[in-house]
C-alpha atoms as a PDB file:
ATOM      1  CA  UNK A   1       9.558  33.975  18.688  1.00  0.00           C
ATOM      2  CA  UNK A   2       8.864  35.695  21.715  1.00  0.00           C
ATOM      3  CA  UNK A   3       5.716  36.470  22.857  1.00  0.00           C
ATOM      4  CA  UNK A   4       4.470  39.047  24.841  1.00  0.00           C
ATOM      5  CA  UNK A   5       3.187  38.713  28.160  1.00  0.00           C
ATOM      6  CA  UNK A   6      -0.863  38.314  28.314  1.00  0.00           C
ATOM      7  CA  UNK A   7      -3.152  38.638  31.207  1.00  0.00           C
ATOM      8  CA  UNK A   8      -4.707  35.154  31.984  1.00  0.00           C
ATOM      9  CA  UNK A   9      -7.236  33.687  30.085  1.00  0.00           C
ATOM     10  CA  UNK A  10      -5.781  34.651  26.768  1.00  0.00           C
ATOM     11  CA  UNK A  11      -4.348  33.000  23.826  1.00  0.00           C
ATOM     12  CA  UNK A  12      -1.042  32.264  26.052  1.00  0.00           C
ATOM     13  CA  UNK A  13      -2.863  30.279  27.878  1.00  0.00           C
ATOM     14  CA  UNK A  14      -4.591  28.467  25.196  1.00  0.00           C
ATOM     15  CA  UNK A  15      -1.309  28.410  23.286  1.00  0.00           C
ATOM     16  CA  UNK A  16       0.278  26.653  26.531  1.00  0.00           C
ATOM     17  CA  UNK A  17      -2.403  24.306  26.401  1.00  0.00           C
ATOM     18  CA  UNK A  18      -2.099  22.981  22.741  1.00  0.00           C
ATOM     19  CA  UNK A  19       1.700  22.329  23.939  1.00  0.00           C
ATOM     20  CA  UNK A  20       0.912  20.347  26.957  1.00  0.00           C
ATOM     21  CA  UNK A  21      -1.899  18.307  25.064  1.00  0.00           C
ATOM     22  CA  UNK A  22       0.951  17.032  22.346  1.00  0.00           C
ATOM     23  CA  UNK A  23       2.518  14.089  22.384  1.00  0.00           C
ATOM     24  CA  UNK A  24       6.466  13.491  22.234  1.00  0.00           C
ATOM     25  CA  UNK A  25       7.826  13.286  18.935  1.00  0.00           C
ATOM     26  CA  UNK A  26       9.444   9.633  20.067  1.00  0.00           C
ATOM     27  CA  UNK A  27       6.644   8.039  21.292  1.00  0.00           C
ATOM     28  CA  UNK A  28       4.663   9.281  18.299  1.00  0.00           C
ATOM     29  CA  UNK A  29       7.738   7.307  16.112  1.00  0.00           C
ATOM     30  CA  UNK A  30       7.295   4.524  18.186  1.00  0.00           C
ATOM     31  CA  UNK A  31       3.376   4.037  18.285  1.00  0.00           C
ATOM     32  CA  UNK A  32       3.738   4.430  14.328  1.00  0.00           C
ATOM     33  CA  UNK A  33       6.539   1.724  13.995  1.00  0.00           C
ATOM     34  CA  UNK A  34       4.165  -0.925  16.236  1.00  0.00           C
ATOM     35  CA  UNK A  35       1.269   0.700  14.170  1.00  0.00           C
ATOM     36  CA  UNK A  36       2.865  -0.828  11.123  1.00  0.00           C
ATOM     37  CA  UNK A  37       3.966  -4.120  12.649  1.00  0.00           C
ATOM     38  CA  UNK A  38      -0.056  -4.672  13.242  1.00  0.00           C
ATOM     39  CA  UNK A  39      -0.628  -3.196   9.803  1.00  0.00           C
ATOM     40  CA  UNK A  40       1.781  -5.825   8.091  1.00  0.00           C
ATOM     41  CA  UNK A  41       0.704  -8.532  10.135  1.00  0.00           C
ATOM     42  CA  UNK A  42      -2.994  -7.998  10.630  1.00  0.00           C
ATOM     43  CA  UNK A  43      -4.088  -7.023   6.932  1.00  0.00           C
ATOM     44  CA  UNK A  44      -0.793  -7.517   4.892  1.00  0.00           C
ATOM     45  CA  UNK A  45      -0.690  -4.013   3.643  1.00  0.00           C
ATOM     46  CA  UNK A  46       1.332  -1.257   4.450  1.00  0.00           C
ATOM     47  CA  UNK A  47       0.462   1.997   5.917  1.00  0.00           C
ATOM     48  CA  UNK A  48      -1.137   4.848   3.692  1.00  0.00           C
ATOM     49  CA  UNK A  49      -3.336   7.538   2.605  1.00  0.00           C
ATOM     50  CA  UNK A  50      -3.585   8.725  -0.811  1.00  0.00           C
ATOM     51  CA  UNK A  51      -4.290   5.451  -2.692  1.00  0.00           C
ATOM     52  CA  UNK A  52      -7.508   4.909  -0.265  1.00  0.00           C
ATOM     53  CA  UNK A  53      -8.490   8.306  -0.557  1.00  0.00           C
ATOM     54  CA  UNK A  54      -8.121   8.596  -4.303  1.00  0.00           C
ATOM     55  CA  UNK A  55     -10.193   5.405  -4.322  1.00  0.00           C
ATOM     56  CA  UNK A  56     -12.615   7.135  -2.383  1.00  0.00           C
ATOM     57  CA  UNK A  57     -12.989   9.974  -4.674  1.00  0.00           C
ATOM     58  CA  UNK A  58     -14.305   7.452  -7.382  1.00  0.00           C
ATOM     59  CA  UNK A  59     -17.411   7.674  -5.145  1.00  0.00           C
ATOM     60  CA  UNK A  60     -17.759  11.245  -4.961  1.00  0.00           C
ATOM     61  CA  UNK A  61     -17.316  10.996  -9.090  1.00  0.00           C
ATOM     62  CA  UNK A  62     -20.703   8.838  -9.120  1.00  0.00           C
ATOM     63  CA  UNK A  63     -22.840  11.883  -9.174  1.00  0.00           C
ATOM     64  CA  UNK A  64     -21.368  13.373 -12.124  1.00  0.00           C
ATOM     65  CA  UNK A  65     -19.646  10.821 -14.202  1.00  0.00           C
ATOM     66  CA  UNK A  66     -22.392   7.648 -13.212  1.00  0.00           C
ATOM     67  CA  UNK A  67     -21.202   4.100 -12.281  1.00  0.00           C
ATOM     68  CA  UNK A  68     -20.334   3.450 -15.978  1.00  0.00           C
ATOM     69  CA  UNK A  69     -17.974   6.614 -16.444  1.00  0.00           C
ATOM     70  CA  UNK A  70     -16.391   5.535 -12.895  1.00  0.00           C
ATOM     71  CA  UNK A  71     -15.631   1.990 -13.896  1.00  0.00           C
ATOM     72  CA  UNK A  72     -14.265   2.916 -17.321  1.00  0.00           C
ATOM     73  CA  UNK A  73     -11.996   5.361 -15.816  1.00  0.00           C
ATOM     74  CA  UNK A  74      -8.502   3.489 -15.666  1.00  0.00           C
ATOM     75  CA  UNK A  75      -7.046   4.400 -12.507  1.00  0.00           C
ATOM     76  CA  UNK A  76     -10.432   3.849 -10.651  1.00  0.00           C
ATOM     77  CA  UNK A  77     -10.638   0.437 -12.422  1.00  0.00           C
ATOM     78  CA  UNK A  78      -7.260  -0.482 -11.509  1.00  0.00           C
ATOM     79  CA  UNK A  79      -7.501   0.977  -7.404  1.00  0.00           C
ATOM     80  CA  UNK A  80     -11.531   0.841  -6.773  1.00  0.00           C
ATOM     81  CA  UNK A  81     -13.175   1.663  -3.584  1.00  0.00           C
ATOM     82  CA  UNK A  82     -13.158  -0.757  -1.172  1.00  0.00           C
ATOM     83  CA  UNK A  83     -13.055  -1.457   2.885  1.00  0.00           C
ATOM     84  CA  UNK A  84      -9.795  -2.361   3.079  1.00  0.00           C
ATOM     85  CA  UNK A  85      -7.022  -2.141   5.568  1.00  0.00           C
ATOM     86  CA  UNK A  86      -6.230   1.680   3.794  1.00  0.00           C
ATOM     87  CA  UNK A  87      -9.848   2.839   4.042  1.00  0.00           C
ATOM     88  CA  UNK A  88      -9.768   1.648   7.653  1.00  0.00           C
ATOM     89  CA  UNK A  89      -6.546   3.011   8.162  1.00  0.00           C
ATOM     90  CA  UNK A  90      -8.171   6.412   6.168  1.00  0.00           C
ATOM     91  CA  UNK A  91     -10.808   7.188   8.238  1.00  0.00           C
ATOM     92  CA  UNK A  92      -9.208   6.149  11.302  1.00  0.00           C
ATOM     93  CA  UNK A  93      -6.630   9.285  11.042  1.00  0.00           C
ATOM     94  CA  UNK A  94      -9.568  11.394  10.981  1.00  0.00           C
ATOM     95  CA  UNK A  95     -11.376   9.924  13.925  1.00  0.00           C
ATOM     96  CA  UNK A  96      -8.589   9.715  15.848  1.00  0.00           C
ATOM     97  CA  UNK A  97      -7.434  13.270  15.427  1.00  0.00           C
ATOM     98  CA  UNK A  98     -10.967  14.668  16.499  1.00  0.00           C
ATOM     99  CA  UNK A  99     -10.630  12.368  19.211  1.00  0.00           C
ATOM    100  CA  UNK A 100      -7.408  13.670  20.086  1.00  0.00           C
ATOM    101  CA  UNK A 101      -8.259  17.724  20.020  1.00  0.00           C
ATOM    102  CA  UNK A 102     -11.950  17.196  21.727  1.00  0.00           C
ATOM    103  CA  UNK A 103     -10.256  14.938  24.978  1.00  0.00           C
ATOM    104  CA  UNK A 104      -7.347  17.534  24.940  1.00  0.00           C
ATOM    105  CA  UNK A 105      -9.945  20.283  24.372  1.00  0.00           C
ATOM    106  CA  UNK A 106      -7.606  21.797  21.730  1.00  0.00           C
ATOM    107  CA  UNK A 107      -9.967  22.038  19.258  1.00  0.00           C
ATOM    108  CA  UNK A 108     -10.890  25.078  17.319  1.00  0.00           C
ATOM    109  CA  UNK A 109     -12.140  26.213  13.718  1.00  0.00           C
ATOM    110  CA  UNK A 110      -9.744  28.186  11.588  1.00  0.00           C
ATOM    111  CA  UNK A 111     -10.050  29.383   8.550  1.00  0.00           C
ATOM    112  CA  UNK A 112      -6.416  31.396   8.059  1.00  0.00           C
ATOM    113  CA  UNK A 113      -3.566  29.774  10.454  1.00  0.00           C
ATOM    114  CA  UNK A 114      -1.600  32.408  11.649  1.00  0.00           C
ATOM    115  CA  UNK A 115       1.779  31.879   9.644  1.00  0.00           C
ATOM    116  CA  UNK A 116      -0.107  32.335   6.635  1.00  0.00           C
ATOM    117  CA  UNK A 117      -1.880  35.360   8.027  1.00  0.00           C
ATOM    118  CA  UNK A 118       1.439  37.031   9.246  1.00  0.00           C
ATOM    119  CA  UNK A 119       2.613  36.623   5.543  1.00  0.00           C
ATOM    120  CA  UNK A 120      -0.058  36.705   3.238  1.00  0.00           C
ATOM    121  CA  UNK A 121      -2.993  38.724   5.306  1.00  0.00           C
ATOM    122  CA  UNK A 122      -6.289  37.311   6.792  1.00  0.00           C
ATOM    123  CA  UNK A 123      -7.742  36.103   3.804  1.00  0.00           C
ATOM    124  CA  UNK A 124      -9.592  33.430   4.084  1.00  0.00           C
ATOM    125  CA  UNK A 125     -10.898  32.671   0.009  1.00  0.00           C
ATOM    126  CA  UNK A 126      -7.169  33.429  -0.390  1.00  0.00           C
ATOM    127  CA  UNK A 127      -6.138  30.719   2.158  1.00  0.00           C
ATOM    128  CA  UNK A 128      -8.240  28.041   0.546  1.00  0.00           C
ATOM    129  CA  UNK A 129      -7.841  28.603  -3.140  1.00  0.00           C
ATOM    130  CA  UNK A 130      -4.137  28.136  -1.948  1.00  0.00           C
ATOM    131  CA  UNK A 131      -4.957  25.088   0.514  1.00  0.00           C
ATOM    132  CA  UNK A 132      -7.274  23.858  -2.830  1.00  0.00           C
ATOM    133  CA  UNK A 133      -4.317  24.177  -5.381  1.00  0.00           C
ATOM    134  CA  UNK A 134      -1.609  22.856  -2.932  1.00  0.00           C
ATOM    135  CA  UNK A 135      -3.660  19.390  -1.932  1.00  0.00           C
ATOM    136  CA  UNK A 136      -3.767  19.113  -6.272  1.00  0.00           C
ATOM    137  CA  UNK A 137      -0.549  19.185  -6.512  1.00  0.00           C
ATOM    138  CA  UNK A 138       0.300  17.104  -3.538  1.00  0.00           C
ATOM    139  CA  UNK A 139      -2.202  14.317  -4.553  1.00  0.00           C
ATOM    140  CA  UNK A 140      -0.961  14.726  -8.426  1.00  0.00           C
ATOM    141  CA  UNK A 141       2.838  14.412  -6.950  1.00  0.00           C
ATOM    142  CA  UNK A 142       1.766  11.303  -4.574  1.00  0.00           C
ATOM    143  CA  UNK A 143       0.179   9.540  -7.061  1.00  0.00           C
ATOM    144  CA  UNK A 144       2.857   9.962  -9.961  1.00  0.00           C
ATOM    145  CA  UNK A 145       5.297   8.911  -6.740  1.00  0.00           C
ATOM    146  CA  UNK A 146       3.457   5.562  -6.189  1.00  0.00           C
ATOM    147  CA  UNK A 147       2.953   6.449  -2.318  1.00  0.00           C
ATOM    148  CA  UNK A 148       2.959   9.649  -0.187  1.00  0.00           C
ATOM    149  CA  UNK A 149       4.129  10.579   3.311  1.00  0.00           C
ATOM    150  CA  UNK A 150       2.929   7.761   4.939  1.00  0.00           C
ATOM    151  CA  UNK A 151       3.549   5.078   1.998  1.00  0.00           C
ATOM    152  CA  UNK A 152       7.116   6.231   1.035  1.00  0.00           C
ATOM    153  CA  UNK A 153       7.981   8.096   4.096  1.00  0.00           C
ATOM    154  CA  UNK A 154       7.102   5.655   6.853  1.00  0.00           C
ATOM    155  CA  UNK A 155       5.986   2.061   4.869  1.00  0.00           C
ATOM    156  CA  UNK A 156       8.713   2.162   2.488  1.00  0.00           C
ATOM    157  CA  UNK A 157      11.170   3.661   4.210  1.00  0.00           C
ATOM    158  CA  UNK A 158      11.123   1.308   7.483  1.00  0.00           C
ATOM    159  CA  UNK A 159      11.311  -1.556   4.730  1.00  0.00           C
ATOM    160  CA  UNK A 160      14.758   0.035   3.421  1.00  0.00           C
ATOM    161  CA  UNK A 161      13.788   0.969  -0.280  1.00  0.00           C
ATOM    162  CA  UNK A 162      15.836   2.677  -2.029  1.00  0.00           C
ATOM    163  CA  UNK A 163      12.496   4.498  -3.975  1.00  0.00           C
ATOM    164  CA  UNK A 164      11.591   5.588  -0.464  1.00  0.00           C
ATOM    165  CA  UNK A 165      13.969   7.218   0.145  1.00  0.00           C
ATOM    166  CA  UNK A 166      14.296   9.226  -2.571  1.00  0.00           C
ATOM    167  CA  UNK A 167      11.165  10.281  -2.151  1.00  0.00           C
ATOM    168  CA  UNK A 168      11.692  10.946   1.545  1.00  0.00           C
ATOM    169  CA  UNK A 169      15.129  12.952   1.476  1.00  0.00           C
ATOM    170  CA  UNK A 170      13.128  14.668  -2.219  1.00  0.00           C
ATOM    171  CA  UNK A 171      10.207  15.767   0.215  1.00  0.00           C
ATOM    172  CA  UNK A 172      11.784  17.215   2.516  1.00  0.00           C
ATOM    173  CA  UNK A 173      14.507  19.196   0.515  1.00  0.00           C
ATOM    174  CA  UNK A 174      11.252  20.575  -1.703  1.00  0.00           C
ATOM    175  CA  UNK A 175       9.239  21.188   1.219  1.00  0.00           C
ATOM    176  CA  UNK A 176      12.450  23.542   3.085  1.00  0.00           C
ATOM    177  CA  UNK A 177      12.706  25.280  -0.607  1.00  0.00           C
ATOM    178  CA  UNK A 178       8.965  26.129  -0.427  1.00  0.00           C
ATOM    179  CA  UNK A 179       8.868  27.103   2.988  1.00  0.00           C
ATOM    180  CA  UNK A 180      11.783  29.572   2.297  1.00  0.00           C
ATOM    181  CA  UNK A 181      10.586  31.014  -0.870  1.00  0.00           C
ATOM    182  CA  UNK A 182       6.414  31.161   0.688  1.00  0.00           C
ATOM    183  CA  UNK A 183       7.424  32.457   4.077  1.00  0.00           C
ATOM    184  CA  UNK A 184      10.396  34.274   3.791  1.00  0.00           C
ATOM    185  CA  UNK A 185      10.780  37.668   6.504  1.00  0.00           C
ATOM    186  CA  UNK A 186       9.562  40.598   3.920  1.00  0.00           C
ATOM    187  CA  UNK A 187      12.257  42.926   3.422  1.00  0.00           C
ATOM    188  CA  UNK A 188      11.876  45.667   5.785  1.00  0.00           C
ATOM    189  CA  UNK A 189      10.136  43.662   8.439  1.00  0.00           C
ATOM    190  CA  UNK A 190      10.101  44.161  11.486  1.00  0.00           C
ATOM    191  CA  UNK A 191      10.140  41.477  14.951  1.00  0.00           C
ATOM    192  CA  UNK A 192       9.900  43.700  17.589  1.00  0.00           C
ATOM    193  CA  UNK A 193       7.161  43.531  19.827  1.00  0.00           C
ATOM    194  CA  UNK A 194       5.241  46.557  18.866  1.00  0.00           C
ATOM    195  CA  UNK A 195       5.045  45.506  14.812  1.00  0.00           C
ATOM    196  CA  UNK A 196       3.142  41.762  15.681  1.00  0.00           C
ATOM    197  CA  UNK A 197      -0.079  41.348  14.084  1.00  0.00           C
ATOM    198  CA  UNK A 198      -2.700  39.877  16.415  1.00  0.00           C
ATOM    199  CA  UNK A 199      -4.780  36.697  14.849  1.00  0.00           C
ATOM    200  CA  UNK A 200      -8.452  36.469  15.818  1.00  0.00           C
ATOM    201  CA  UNK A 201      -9.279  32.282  16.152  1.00  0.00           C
ATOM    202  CA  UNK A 202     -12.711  32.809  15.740  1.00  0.00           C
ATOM    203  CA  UNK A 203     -13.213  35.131  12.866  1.00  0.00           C
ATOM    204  CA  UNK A 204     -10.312  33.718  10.990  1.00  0.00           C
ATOM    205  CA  UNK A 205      -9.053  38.249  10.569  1.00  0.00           C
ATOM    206  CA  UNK A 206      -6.047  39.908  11.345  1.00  0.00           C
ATOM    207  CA  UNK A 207      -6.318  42.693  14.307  1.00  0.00           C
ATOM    208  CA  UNK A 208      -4.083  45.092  15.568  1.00  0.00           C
ATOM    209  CA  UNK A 209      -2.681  44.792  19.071  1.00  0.00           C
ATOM    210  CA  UNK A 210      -4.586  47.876  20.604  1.00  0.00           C
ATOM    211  CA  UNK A 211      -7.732  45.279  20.274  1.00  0.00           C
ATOM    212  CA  UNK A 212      -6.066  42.879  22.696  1.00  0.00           C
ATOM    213  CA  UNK A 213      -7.939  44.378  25.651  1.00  0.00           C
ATOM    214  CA  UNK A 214     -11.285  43.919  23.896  1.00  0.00           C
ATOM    215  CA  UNK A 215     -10.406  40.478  22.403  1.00  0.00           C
ATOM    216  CA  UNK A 216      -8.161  39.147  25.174  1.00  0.00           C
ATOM    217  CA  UNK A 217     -10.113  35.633  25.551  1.00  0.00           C
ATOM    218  CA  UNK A 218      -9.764  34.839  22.046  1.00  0.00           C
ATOM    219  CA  UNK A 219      -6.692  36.767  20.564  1.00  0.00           C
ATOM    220  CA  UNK A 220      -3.188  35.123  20.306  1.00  0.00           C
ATOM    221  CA  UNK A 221       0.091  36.867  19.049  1.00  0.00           C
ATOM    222  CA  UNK A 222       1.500  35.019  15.428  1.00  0.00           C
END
């Protein structure tokens, strides 16, 4: 979508920023494939998320269901925590992504991205109860899956099987579905210019566009 033009020192600019500071799509593929070679070679397990970090829920469990509920619990008995080549590879997605935003100074807190906003208002409990049931079913789906994005999608997938890949092509068929029926243009809608919503980054609220002048450093348009 087009956007309108902004004095400097507003979201465009910030906007232009986040697009410099990311990296092509080819050299990400790349870095991931010799990513996995290491992975493979180094620790003789593939690359992954959801098993480690449903293993690492068992410890957040402690408080409430105590050591002995935790180890009687069969999926936690069968997949317990542990400082493996996952859990490595775990936390090292989330370090290296707040690396990655603070050195390309791209960082920001948001409570309502601006899609959603545009098509569901500034909400923000709304946003997270969504964000909250979403991640349930994700984690319910990647577990009854045997692997998620990154242990179907790039693991299994680079390795040829044929489960894989049905979960790949499944993912992404489901995930075009959703986006059409969640984000759909309401009927009626309008995409000129004048009828764009303004986003406020810091507050996480909807604005109108006559507050650009006051909000200009920290306003972008969705």
């Amino acid at each position: 979508m087009k956007k309108p033009n902004c004095p400097s020192g507003t979201g465009d600019d910030a906007d232009r920023a986040e697009a410099k500071a990311r990296w092509h799509p080819y050299l990400v593929g790349i870095g991931i494939g010799v990513l996995s070679w290491f992975a493979f070679g180094l620790v003789n397990q593939p690359l992954g998320i959801t098993t480690s970090l449903s293993a690492a829920s068992s410890v957040c469990a402690l408080p409430i269901m105590g050591s002995d509920g935790v180890a009687q619990n069969a999926y936690w008995a069968k997949t317990p925590f542990q400082w493996d080549g996952g859990m490595l590879f775990l936390v090292g997605t989330f370090l290296g992504s707040l690396l990655s935003v603070l050195v390309s100074r791209t960082f920001r807190w948001e409570k309502v991205p601006a899609t959603w906003a545009q098509q569901f208002g500034g909400s923000a409990p709304k946003r997270l109860l969504a964000a909250f049931l979403g991640g349930i079913i994700i984690m319910y789906g990647a577990r009854m899956a045997g692997g998620c994005t990154s242990g179907h999608g790039i693991s299994g997938s680079l390795q040829l099987a044929l489960s894989s890949w049905t979960f790949f092509l499944t993912m992404f068929g489901s995930g075009i579905l959703t986006a059409l029926i969640l984000f759909r243009k309401r009927a009626g809608a309008s995409s000129s210019l004048s009828d764009l919503a303004l986003f406020d980054r810091k507050s996480g609220v909807l604005d109108h566009r006559n507050t650009l002048a006051k909000n200009k450093n920290r306003l972008y348009a969705i």
